[in-house]
N, C-alpha and C. Protein backbone atom coordinates (compact mmCIF):
# COMPACT_ATOMS: atom_id res chain seq x y z
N UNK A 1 259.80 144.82 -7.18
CA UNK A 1 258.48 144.39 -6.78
C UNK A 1 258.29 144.71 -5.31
N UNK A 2 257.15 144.79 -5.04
CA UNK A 2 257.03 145.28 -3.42
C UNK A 2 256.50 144.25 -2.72
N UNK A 3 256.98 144.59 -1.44
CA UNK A 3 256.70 143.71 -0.88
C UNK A 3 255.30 143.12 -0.85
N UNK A 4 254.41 143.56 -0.81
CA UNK A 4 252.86 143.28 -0.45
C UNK A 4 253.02 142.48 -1.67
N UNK A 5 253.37 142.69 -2.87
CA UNK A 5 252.82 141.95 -4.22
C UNK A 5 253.76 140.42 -4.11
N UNK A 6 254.71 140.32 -3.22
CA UNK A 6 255.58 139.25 -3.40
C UNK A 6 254.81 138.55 -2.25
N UNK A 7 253.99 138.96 -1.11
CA UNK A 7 253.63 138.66 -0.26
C UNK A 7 252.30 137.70 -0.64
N UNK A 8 251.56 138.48 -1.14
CA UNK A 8 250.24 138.17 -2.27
C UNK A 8 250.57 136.64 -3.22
N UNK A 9 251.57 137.10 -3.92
CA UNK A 9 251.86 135.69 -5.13
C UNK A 9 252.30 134.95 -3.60
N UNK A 10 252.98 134.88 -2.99
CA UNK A 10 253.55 133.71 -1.98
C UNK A 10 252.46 133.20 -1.30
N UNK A 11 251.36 133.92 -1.29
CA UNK A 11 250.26 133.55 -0.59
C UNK A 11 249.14 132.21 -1.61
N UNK A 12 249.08 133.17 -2.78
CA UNK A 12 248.27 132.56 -3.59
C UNK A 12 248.86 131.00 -3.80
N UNK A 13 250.57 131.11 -4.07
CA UNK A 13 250.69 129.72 -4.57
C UNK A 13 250.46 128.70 -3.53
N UNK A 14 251.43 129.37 -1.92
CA UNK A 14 251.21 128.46 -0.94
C UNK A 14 250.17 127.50 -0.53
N UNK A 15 249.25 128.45 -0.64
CA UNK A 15 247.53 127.92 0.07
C UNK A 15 246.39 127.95 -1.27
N UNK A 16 246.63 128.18 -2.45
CA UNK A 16 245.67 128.15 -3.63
C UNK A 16 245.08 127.53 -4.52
N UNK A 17 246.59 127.18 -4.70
CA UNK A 17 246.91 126.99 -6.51
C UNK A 17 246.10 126.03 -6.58
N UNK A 18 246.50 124.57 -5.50
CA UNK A 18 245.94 123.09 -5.67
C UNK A 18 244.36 123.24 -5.63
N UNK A 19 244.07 123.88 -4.36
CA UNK A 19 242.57 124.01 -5.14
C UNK A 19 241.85 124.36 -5.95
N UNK A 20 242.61 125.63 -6.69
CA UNK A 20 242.21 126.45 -7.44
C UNK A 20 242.42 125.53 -8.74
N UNK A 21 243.61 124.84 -8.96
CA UNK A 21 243.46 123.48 -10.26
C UNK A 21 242.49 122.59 -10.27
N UNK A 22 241.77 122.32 -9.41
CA UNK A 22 240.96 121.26 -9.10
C UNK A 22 239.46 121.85 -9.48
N UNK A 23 239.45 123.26 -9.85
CA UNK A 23 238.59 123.97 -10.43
C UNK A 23 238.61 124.30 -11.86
N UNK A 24 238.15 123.51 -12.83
CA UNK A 24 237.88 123.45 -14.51
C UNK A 24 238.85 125.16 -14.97
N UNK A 25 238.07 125.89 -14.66
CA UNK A 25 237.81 127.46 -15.34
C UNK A 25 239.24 128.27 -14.95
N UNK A 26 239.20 127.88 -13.28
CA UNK A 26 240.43 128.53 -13.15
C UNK A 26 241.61 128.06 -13.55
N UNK A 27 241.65 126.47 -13.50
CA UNK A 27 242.81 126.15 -13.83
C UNK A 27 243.37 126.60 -15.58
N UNK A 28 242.65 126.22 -16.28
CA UNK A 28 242.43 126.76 -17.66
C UNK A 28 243.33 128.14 -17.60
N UNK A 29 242.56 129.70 -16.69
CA UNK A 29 243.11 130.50 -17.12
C UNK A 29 244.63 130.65 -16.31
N UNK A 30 245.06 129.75 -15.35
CA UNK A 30 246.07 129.62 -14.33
C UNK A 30 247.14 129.17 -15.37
N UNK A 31 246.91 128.19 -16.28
CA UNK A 31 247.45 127.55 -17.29
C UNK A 31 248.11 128.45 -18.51
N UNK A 32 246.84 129.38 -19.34
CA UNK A 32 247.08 130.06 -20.13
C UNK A 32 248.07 131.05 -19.71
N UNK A 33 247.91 131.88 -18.51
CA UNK A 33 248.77 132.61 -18.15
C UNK A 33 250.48 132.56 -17.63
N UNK A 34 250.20 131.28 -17.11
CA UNK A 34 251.42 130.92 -16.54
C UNK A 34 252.01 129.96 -17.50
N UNK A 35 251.51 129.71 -18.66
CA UNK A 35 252.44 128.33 -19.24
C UNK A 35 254.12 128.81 -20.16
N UNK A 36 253.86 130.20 -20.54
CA UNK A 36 255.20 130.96 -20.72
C UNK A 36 256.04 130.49 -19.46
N UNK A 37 255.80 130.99 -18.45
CA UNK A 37 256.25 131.23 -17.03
C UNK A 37 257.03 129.83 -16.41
N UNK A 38 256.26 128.60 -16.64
CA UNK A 38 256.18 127.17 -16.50
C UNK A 38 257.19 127.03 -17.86
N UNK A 39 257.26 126.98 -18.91
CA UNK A 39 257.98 126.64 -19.97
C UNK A 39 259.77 127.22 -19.42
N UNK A 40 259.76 128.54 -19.10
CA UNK A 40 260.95 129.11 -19.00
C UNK A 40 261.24 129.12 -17.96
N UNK A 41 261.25 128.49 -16.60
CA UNK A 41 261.64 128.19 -15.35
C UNK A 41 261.54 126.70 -15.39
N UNK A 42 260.41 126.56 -15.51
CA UNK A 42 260.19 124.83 -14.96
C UNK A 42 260.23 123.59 -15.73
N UNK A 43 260.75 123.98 -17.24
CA UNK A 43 260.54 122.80 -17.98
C UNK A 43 261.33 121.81 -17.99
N UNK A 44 262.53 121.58 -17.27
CA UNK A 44 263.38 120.57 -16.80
C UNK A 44 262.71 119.85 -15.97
N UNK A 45 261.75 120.11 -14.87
CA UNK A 45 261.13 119.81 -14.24
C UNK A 45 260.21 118.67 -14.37
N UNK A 46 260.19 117.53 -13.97
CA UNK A 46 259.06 116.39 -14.14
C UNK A 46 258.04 116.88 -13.22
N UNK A 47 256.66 116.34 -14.14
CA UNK A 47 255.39 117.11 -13.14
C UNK A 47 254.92 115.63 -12.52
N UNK A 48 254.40 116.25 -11.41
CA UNK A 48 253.77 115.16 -10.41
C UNK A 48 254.23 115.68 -9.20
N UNK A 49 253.67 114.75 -8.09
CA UNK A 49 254.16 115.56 -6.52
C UNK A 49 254.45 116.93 -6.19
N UNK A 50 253.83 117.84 -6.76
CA UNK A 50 253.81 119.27 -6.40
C UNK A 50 255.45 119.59 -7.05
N UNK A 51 256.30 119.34 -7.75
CA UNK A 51 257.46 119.53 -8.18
C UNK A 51 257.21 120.95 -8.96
N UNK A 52 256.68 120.88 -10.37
CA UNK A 52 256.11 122.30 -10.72
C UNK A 52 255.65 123.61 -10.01
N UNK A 53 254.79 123.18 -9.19
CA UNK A 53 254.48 124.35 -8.03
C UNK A 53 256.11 124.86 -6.98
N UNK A 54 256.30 123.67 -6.58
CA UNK A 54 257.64 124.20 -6.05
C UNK A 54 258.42 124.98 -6.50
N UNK A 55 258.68 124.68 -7.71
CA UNK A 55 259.48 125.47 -9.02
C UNK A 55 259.18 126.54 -9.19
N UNK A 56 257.58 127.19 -9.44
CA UNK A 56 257.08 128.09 -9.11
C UNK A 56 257.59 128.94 -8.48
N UNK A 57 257.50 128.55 -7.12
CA UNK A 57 257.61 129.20 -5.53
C UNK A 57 258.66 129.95 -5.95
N UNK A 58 259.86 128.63 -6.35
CA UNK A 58 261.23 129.53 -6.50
C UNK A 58 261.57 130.54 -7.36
N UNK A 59 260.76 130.61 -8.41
CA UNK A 59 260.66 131.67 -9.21
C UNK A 59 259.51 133.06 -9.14
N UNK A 60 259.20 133.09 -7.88
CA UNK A 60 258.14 134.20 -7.84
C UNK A 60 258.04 135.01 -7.95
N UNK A 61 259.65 135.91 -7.58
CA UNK A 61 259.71 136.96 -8.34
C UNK A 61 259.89 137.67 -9.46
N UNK A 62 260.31 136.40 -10.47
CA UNK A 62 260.40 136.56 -11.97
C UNK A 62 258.98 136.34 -12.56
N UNK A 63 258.26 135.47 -11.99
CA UNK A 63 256.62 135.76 -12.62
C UNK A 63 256.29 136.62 -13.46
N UNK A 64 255.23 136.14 -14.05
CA UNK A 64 255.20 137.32 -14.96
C UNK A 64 254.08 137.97 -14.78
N UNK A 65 253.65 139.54 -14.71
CA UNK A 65 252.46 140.10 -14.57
C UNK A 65 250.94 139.11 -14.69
N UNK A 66 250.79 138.83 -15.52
CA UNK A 66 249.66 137.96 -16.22
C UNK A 66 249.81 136.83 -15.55
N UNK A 67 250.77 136.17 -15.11
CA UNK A 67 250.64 134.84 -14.37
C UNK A 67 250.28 135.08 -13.36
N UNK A 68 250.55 136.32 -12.73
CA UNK A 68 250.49 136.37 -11.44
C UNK A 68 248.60 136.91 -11.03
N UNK A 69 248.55 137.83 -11.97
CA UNK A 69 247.04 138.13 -11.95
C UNK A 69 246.19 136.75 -12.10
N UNK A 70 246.36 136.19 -12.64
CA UNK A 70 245.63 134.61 -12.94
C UNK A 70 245.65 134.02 -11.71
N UNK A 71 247.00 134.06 -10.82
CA UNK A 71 246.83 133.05 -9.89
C UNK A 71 246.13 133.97 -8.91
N UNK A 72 246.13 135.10 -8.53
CA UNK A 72 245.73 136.52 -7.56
C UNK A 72 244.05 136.16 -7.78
N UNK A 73 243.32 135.85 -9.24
CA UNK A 73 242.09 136.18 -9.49
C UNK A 73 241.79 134.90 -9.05
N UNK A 74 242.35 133.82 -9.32
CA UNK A 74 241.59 132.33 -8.60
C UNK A 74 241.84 132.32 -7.23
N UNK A 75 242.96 133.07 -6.57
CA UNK A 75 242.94 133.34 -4.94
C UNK A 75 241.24 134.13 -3.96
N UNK A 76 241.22 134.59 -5.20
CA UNK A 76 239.91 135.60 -4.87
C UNK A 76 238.61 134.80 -4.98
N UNK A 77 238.55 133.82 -6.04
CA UNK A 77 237.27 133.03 -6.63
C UNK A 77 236.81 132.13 -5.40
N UNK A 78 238.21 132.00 -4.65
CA UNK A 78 237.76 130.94 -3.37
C UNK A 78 237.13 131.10 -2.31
């Protein structure tokens, strides 16, 4: 992965995501895309206090295409 694209997802989750959930439509497709992604990294994980997102973070470079476009396209909506 290159840098700019690891740069991009690190960006989107850092400064995004939370608002971008707090938005009906995006969160929906943030969800659909990433819930593979969330199932196979983070499902040990209890949700609440940003724990999931963290989990995230740590997995950014395993992301998966489609998760990452989801979170890239609600980075943009803002």
């Amino acid at each position: 992965m290159s840098m700019l694209k690891i740069l991009i997802a690190a960006a989107i989750l850092l400064f995004s995501v939370t608002s971008a959930l707090a938005q009906g439509g995006a969160a929906r497709a943030i969800l659909g895309a990433c819930k593979p992604d969330i199932r196979a990294f983070c499902s040990e994980v209890r949700p609440g206090g940003g724990r999931i997102k963290t989990c995230m973070k740590e997995h950014l470079r395993e992301l998966s295409e489609p998760c990452k476009e989801a979170l890239f396209q609600a980075w943009l909506r803002q």
